[in-house]
PDB file of N, CA and C in Angstrom:
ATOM      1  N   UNK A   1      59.416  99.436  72.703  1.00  0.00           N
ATOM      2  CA  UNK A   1      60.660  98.992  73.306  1.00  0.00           C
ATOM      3  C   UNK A   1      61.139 100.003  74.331  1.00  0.00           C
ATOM      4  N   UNK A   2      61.617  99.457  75.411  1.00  0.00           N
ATOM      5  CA  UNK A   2      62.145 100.288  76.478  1.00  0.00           C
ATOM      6  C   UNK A   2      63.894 100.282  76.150  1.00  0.00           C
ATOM      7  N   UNK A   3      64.644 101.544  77.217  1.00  0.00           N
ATOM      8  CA  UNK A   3      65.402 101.605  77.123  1.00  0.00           C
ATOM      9  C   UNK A   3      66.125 100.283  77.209  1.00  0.00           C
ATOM     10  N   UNK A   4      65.786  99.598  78.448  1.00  0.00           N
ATOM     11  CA  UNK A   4      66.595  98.017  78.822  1.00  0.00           C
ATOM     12  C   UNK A   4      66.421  97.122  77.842  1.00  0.00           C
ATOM     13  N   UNK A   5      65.711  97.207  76.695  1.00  0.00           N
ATOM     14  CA  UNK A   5      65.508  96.063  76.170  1.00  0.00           C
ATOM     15  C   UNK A   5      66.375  96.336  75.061  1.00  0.00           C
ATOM     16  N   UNK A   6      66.501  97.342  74.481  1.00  0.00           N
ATOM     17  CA  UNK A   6      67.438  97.727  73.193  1.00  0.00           C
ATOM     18  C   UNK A   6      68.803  97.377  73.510  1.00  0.00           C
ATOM     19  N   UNK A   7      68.793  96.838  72.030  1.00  0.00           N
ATOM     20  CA  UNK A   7      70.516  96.723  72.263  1.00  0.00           C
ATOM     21  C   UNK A   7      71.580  98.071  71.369  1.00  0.00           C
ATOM     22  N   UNK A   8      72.755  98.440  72.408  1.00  0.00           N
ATOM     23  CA  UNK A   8      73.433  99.092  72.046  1.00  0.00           C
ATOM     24  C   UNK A   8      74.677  98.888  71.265  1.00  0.00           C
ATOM     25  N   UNK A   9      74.832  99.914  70.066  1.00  0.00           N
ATOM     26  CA  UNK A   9      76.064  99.286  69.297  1.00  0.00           C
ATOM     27  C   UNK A   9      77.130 100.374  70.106  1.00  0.00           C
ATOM     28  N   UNK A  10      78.420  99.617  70.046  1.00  0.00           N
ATOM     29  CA  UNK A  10      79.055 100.630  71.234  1.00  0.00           C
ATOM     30  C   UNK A  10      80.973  99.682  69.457  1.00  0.00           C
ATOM     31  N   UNK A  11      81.544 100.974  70.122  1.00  0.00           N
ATOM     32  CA  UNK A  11      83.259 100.726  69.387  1.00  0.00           C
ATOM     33  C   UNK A  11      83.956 100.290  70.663  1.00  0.00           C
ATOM     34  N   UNK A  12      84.904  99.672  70.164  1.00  0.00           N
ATOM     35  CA  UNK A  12      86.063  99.024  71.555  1.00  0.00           C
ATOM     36  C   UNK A  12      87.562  99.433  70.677  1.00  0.00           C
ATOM     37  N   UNK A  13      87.728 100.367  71.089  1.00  0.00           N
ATOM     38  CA  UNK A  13      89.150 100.211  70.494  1.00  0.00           C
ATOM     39  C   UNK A  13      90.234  99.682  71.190  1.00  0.00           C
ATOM     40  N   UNK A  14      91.128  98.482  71.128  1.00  0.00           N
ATOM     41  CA  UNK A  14      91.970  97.482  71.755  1.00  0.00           C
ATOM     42  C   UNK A  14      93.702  97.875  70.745  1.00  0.00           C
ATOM     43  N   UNK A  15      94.210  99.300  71.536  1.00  0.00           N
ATOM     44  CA  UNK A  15      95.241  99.641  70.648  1.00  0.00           C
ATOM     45  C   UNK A  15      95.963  98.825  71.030  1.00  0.00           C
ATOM     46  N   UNK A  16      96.540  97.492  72.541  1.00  0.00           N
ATOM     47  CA  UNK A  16      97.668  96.411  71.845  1.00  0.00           C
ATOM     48  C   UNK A  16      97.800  95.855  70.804  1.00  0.00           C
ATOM     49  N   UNK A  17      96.456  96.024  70.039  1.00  0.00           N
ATOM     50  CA  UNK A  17      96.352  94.730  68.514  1.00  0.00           C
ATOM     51  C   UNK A  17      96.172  95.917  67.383  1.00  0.00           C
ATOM     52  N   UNK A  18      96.215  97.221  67.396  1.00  0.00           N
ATOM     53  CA  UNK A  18      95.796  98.233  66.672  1.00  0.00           C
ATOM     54  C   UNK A  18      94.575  97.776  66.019  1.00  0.00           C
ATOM     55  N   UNK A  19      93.510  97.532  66.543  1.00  0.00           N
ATOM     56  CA  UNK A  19      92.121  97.197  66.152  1.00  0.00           C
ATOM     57  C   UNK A  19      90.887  98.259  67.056  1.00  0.00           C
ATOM     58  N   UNK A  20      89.808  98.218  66.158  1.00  0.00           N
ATOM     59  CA  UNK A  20      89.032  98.420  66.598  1.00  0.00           C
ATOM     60  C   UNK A  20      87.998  97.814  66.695  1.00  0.00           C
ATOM     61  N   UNK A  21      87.084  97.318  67.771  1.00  0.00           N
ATOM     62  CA  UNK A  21      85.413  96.166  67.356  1.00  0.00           C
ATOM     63  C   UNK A  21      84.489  96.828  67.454  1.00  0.00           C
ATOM     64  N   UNK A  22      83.648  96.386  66.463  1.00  0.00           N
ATOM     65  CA  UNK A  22      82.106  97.391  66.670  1.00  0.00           C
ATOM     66  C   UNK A  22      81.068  96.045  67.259  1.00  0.00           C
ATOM     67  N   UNK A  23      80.492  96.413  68.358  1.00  0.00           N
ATOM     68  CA  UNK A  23      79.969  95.377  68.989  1.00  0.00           C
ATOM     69  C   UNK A  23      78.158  95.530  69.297  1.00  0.00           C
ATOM     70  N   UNK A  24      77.418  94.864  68.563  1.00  0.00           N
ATOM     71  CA  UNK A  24      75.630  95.213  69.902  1.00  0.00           C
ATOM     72  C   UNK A  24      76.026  93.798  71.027  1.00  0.00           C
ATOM     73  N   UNK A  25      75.515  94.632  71.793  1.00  0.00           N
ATOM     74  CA  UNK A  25      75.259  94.467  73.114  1.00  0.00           C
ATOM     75  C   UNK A  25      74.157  94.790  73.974  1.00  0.00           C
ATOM     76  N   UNK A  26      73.527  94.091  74.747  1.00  0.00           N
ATOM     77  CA  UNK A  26      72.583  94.288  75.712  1.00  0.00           C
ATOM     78  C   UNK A  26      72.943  95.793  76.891  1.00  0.00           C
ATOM     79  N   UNK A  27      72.267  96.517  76.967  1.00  0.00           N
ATOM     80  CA  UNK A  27      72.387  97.594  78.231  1.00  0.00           C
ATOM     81  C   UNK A  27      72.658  96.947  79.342  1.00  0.00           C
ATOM     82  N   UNK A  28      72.255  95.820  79.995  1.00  0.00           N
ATOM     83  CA  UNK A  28      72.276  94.693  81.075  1.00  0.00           C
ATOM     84  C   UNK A  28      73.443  93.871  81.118  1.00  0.00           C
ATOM     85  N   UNK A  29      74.907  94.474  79.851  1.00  0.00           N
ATOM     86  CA  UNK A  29      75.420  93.374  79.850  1.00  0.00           C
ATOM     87  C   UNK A  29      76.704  94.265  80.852  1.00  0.00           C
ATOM     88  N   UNK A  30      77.483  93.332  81.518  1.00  0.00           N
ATOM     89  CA  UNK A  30      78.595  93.902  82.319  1.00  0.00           C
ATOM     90  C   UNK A  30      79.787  94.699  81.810  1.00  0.00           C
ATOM     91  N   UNK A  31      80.423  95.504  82.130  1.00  0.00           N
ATOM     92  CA  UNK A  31      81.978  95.785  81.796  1.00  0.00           C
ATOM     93  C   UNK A  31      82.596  94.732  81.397  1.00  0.00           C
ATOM     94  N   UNK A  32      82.781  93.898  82.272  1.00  0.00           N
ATOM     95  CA  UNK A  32      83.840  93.019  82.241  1.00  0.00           C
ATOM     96  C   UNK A  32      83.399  92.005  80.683  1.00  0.00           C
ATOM     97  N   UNK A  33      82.077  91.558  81.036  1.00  0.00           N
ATOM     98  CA  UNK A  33      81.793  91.058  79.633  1.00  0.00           C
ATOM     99  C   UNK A  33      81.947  91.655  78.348  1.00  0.00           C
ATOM    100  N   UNK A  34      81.738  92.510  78.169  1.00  0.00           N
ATOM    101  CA  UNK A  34      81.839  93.399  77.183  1.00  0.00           C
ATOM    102  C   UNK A  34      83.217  93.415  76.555  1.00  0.00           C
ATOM    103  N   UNK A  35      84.504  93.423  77.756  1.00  0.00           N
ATOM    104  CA  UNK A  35      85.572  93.701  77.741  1.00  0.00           C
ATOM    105  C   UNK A  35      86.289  92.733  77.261  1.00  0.00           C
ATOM    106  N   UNK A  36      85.782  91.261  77.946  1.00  0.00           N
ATOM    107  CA  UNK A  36      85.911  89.912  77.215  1.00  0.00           C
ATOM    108  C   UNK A  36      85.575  89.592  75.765  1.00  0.00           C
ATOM    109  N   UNK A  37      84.512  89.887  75.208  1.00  0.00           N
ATOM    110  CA  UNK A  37      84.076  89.947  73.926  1.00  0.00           C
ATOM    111  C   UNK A  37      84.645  90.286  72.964  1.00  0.00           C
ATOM    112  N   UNK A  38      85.293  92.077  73.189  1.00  0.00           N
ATOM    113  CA  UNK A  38      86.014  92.839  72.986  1.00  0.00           C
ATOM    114  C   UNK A  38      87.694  92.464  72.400  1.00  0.00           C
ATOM    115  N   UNK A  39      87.993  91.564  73.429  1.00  0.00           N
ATOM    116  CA  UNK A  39      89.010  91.330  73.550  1.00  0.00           C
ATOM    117  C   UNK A  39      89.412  90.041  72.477  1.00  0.00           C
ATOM    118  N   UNK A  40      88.643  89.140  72.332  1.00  0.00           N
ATOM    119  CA  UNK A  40      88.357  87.855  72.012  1.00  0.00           C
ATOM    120  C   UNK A  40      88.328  88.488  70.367  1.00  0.00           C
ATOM    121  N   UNK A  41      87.150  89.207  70.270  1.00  0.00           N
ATOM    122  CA  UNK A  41      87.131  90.093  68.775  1.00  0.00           C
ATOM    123  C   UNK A  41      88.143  90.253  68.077  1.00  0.00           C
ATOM    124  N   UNK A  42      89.064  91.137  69.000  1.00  0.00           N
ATOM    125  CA  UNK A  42      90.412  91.283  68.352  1.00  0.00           C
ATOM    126  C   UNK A  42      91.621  90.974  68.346  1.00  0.00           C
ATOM    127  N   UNK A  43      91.346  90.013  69.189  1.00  0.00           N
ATOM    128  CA  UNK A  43      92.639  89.463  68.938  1.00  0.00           C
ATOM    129  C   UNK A  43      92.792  87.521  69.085  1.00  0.00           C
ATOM    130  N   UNK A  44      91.537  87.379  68.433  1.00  0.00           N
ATOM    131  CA  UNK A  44      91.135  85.881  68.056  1.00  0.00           C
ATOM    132  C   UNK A  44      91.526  84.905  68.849  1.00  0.00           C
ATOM    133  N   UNK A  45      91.752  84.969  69.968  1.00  0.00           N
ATOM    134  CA  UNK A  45      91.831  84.295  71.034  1.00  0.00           C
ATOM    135  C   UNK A  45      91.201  84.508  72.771  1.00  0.00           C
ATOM    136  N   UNK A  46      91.610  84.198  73.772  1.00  0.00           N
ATOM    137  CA  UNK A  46      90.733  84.244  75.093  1.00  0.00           C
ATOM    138  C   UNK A  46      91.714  84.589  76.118  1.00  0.00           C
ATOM    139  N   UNK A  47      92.094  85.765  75.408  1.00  0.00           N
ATOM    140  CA  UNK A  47      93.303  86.212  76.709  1.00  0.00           C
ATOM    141  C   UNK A  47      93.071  86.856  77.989  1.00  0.00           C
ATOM    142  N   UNK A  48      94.089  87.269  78.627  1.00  0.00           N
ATOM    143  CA  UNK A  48      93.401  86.844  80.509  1.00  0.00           C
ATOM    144  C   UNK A  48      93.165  88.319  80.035  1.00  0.00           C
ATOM    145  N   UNK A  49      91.856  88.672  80.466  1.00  0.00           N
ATOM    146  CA  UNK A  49      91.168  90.210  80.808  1.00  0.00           C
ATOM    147  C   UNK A  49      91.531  90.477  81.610  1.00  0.00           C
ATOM    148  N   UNK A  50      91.755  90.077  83.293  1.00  0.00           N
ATOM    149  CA  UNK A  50      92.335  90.606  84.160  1.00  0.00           C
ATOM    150  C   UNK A  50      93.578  91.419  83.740  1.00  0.00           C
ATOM    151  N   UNK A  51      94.475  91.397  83.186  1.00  0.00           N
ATOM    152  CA  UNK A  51      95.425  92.325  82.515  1.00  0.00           C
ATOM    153  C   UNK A  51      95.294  93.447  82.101  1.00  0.00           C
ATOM    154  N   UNK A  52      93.236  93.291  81.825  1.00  0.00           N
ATOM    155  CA  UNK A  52      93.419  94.654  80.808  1.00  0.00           C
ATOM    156  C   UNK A  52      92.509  95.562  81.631  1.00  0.00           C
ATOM    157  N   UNK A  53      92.017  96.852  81.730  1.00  0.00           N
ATOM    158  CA  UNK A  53      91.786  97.893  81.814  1.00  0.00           C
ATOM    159  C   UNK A  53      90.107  98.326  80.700  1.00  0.00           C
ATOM    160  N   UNK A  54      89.229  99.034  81.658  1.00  0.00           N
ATOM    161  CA  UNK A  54      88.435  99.454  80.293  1.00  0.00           C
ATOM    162  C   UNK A  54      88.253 101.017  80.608  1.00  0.00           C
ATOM    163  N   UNK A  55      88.154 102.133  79.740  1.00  0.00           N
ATOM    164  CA  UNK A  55      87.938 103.094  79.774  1.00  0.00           C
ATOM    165  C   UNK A  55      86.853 103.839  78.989  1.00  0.00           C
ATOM    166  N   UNK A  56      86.361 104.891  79.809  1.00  0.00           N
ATOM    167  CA  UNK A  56      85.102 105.300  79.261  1.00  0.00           C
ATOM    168  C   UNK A  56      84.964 107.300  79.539  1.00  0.00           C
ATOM    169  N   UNK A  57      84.797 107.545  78.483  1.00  0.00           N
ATOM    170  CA  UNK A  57      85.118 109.148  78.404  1.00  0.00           C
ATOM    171  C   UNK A  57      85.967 109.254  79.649  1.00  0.00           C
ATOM    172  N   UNK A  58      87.259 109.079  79.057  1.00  0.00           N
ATOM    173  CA  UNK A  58      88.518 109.151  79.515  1.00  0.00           C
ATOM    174  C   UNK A  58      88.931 108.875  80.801  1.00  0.00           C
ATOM    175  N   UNK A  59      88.102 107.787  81.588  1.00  0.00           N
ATOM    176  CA  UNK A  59      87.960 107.836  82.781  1.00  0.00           C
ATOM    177  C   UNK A  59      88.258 105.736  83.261  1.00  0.00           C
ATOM    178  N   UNK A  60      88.984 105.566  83.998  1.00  0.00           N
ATOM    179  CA  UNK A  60      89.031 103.700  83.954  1.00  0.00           C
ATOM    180  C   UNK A  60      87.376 103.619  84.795  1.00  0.00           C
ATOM    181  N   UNK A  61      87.092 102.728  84.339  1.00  0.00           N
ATOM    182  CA  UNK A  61      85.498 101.804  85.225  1.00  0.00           C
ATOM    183  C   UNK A  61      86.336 101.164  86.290  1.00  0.00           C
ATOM    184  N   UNK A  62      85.840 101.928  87.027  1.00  0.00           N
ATOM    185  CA  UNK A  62      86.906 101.006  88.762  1.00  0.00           C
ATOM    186  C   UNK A  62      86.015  99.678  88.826  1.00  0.00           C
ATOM    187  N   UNK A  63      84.636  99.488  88.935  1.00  0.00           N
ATOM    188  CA  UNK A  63      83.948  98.822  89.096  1.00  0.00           C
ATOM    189  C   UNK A  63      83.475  97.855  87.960  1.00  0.00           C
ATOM    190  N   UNK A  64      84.006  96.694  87.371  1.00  0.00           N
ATOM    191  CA  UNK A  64      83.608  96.262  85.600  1.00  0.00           C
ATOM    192  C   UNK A  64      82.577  95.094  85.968  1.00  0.00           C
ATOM    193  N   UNK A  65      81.783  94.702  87.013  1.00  0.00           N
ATOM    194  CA  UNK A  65      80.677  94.135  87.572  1.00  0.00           C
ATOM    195  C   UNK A  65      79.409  95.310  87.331  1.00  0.00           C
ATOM    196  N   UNK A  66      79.754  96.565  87.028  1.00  0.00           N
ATOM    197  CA  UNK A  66      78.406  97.680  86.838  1.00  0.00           C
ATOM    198  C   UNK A  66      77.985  96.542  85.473  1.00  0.00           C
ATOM    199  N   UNK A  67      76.656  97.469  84.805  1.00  0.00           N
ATOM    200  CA  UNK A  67      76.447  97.339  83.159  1.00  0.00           C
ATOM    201  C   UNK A  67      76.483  98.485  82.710  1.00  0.00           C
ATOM    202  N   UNK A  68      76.361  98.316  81.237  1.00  0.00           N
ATOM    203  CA  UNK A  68      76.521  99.359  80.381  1.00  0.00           C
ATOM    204  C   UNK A  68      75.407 100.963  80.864  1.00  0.00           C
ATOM    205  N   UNK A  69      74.083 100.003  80.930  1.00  0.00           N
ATOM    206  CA  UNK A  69      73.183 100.785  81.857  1.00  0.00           C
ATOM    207  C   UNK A  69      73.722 101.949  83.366  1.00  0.00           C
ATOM    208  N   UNK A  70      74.080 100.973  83.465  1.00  0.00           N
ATOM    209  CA  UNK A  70      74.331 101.287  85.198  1.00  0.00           C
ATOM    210  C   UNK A  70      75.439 102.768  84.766  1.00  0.00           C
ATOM    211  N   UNK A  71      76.435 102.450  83.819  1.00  0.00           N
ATOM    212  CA  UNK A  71      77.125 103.620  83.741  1.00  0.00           C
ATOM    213  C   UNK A  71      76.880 104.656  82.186  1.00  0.00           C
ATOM    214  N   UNK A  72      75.548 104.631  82.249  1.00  0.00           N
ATOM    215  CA  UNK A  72      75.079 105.742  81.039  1.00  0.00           C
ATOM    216  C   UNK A  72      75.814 105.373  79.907  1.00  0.00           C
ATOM    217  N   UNK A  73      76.086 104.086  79.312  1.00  0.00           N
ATOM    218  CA  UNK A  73      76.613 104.568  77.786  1.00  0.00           C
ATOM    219  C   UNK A  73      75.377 104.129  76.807  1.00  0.00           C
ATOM    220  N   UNK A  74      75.798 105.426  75.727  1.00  0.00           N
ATOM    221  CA  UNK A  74      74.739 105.853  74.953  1.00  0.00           C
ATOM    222  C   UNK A  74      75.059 104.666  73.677  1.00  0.00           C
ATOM    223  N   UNK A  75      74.110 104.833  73.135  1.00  0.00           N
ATOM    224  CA  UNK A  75      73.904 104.012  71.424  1.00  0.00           C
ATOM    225  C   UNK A  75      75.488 104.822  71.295  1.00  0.00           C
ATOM    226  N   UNK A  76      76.018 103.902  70.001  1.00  0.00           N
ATOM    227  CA  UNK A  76      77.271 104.341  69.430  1.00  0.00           C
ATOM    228  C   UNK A  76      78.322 104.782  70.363  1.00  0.00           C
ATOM    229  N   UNK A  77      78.651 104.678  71.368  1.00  0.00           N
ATOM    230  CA  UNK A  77      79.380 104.904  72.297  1.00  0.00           C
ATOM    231  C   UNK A  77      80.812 104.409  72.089  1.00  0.00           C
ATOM    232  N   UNK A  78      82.111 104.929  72.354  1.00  0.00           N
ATOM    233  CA  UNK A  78      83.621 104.258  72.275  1.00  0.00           C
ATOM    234  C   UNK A  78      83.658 104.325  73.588  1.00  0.00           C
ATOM    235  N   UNK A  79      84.696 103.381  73.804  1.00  0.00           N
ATOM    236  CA  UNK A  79      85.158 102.382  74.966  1.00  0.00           C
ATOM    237  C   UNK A  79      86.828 102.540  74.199  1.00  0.00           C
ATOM    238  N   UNK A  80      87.532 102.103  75.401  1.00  0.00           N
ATOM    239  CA  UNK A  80      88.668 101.677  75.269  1.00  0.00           C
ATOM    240  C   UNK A  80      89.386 100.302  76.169  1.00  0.00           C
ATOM    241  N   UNK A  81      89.995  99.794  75.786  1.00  0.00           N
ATOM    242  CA  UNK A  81      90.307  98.491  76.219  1.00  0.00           C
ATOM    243  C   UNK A  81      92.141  98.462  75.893  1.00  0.00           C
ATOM    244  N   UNK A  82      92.813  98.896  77.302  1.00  0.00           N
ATOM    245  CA  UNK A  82      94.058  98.801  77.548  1.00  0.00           C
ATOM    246  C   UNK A  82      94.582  97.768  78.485  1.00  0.00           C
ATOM    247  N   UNK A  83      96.154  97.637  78.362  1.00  0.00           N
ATOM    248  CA  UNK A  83      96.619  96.896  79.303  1.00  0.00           C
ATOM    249  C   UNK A  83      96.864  97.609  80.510  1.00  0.00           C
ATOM    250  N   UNK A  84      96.370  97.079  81.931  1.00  0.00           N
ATOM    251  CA  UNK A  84      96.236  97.761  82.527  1.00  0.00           C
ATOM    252  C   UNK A  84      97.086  97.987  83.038  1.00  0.00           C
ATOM    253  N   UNK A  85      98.429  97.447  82.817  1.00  0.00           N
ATOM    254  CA  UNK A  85     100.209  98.026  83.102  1.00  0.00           C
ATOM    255  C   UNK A  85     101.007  98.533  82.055  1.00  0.00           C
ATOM    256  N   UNK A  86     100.874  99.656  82.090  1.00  0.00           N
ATOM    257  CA  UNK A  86     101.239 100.117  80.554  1.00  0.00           C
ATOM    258  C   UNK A  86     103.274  99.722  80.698  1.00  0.00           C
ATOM    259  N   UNK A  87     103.418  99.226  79.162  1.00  0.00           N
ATOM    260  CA  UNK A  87     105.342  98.956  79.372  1.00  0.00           C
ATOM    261  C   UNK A  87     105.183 100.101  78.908  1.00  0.00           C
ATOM    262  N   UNK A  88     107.148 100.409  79.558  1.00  0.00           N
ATOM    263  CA  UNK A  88     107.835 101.736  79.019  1.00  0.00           C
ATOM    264  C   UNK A  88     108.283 101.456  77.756  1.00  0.00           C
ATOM    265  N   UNK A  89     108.470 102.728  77.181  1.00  0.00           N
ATOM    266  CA  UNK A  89     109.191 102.918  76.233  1.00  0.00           C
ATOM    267  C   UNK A  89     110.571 102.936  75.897  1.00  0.00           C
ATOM    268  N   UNK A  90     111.720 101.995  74.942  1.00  0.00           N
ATOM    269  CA  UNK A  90     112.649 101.896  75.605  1.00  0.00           C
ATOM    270  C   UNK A  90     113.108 102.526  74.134  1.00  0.00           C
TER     271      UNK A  90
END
């Protein structure tokens, strides 16, 4: 098996729902998909992703059309999945 063909188990932690998803996934598969999946996981419905944000060693994916490949994440890898307008605190 080559690197591309393995699938990676990667964490999504989605703190609007205080959840976390443990997900395999293809190396080939997109940000944005991932993020969708992610999202759907935890919070049992198909809410607009455009809203949300993904982050990766502490950094946002400007680009969520890359794949997992494309931006080095390893087996077991965390992700984060925020709203990408954070509300204030009142």
């Amino acid at each position: 098996m080559t690197a591309a063909t393995t699938a990676l188990q990667v964490r999504i932690s989605v703190p609007d729902v205080w959840d976390t998803v443990h997900l395999t996934v293809a190396p080939d598969s997109t940000v944005a998909s991932l993020k969708a999946e992610a999202l759907k996981a935890a919070t049992g419905r198909d809410p607009d992703a455009g809203r949300f944000e993904v982050k990766f060693r502490g950094s946002k994916v400007i680009d969520e059309t890359m794949t997992l490949a494309q931006l080095d994440v390893p087996d077991n890898a965390a992700l984060i999945v925020l709203k990408a307008r954070r509300q204030p605190v009142r």
